[in-house]
Protein backbone atom coordinates (compact mmCIF):
# COMPACT_ATOMS: atom_id res chain seq x y z
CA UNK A 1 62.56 210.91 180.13
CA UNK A 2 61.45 212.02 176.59
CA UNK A 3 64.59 210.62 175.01
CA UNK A 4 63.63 207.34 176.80
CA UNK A 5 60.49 207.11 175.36
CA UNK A 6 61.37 208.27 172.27
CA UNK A 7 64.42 206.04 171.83
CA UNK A 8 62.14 203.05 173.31
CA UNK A 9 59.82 202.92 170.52
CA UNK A 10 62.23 203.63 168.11
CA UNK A 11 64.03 200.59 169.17
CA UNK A 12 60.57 198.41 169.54
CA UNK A 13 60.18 199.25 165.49
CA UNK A 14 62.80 198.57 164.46
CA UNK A 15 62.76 195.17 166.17
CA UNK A 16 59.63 194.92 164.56
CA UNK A 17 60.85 195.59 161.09
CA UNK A 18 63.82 193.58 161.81
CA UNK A 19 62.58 190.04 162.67
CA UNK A 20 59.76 190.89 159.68
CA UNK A 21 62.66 191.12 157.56
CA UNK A 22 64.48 188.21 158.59
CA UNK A 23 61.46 185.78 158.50
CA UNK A 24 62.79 183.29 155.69
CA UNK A 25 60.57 181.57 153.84
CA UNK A 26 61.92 178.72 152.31
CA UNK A 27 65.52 178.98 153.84
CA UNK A 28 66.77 177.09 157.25
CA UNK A 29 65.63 178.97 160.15
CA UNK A 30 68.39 180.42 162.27
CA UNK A 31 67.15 182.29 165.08
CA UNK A 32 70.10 182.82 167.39
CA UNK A 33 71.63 184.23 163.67
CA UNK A 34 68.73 186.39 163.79
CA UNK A 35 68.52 187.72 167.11
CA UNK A 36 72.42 188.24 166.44
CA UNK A 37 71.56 190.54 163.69
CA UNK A 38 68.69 192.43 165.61
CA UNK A 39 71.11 193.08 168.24
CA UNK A 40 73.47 194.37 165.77
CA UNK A 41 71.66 196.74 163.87
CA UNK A 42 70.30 198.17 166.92
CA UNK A 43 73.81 198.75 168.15
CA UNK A 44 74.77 200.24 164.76
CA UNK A 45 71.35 201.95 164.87
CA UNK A 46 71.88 203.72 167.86
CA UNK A 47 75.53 204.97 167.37
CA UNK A 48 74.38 206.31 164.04
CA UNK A 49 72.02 208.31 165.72
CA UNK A 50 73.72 209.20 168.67
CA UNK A 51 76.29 210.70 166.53
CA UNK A 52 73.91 212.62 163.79
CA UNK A 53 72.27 213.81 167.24
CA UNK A 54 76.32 215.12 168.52
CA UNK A 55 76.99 216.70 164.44
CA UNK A 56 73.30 218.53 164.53
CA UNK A 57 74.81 220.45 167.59
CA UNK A 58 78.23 220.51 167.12
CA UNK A 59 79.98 224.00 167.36
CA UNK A 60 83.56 224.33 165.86
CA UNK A 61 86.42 224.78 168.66
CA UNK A 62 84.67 223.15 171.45
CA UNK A 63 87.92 221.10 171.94
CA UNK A 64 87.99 218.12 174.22
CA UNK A 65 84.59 218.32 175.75
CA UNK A 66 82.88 217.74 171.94
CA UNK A 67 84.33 213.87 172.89
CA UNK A 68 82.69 214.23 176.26
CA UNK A 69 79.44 215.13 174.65
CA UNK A 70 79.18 212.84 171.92
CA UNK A 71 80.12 209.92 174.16
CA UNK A 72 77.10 211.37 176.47
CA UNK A 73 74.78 211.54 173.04
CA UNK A 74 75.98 208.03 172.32
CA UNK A 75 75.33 206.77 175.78
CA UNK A 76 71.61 208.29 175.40
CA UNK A 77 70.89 205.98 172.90
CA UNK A 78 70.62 202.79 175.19
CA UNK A 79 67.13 202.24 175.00
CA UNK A 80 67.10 201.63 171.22
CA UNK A 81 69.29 198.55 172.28
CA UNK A 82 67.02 197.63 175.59
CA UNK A 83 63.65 197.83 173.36
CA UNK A 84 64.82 195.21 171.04
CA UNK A 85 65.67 192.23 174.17
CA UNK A 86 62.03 191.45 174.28
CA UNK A 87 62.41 190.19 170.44
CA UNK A 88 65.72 188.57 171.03
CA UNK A 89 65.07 186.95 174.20
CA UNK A 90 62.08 185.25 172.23
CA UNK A 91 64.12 184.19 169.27
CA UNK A 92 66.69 182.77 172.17
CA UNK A 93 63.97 180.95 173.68
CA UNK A 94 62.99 179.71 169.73
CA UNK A 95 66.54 178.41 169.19
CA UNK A 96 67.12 176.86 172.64
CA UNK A 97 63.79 174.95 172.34
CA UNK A 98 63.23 174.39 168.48
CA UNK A 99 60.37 176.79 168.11
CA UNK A 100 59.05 176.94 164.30
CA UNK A 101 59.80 180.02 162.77
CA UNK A 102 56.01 181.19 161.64
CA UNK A 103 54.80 181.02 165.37
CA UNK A 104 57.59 183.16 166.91
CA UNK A 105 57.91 185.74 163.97
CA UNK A 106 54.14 186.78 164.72
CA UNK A 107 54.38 186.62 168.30
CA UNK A 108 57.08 188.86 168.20
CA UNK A 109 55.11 191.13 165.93
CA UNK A 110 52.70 190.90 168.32
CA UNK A 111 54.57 191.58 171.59
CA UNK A 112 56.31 194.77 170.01
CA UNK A 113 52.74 195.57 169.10
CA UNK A 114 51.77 195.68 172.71
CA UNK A 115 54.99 196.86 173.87
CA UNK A 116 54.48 199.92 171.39
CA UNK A 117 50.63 200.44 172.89
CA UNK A 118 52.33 200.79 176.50
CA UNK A 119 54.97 203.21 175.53
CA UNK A 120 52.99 205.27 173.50
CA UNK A 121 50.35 205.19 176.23
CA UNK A 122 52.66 206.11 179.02
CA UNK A 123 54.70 208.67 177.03
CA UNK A 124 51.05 210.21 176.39
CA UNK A 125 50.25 210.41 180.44
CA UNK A 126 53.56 211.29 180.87
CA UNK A 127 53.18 214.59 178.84
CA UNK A 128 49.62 215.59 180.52
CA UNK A 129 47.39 213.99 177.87
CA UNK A 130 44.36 212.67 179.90
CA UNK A 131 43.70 209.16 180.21
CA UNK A 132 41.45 207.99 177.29
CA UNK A 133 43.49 210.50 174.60
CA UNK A 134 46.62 208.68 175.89
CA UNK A 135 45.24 204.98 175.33
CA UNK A 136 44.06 206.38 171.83
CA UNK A 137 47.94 207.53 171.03
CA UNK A 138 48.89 204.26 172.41
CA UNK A 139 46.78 202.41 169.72
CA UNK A 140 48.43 204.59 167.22
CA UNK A 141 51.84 203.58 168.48
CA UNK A 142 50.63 199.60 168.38
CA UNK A 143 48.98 200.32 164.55
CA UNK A 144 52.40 200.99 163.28
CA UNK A 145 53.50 197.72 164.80
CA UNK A 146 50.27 195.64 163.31
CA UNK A 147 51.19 197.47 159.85
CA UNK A 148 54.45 196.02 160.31
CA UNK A 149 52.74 192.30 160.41
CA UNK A 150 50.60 193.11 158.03
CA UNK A 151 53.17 194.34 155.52
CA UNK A 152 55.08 191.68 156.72
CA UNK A 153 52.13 188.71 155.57
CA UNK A 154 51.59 190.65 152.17
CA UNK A 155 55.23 190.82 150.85
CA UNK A 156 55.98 187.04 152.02
């Protein structure tokens, strides 16, 4: 469960950094490009890490079962993928029905926001921390989301 959660915000971030990042400003808006890309650097994303996580505990002479374990650490590393469909599935929606690009870019900023406030709240509840400490962790999970936005509104 604590590589869920873990994995599951990691994933929400970087879908937050990622559509921040592909907001273009004076170029043709392309948002099934876009979610494309998300979808690919979360795939890349996660393999990368799935494998440092296999090489941090590597042993030499383990033989065949090393390729048993790392695809197991690479198959741990879904949720980075899952967390970044809420994005996608909105930039979907933005190509299928014409959606400006402003709009959906801080929605999606927003939503990820959110989404980060409910998994750092639950992964605080889940690991004892009583009610009111976890909603205060969960904020601190969404403020690294809104810092996101707000970087994103100061560099464009």
């Amino acid at each position: 469960m604590r590589s869920l959660m873990c994995e599951g915000v990691y994933g929400t971030i970087l879908a937050s950094a990622l559509i921040a990042a592909l907001h273009s400003e004076k170029q043709a808006y392309t948002p099934f490009y876009d979610a494309a890309w998300i979808m690919v650097t979360a795939g890349t994303a996660a393999l990368a890490h799935g494998y440092a996580h296999h090489m941090s505990a590597h042993r030499p002479g383990s033989g065949l079962h090393r390729w048993r374990q790392l695809a197991r650490e690479l198959m741990d590393e879904w949720p980075v993928v899952v967390a970044c469909w809420p994005t996608v599935g909105l930039l979907l929606l933005a190509g299928t029905f014409g959606w400006s690009e402003a709009p959906v870019t801080y929605s999606a900023l927003l939503l990820n926001a959110a989404l980060l406030l409910g998994w750092g709240t639950f992964a605080a509840l889940r690991a004892g921390y009583r009610r009111r400490s976890a909603l205060l962790l969960g904020m601190a999970d969404a403020t690294i989301g809104l810092l996101i936005a707000a970087a994103n509104a100061v560099i464009k």
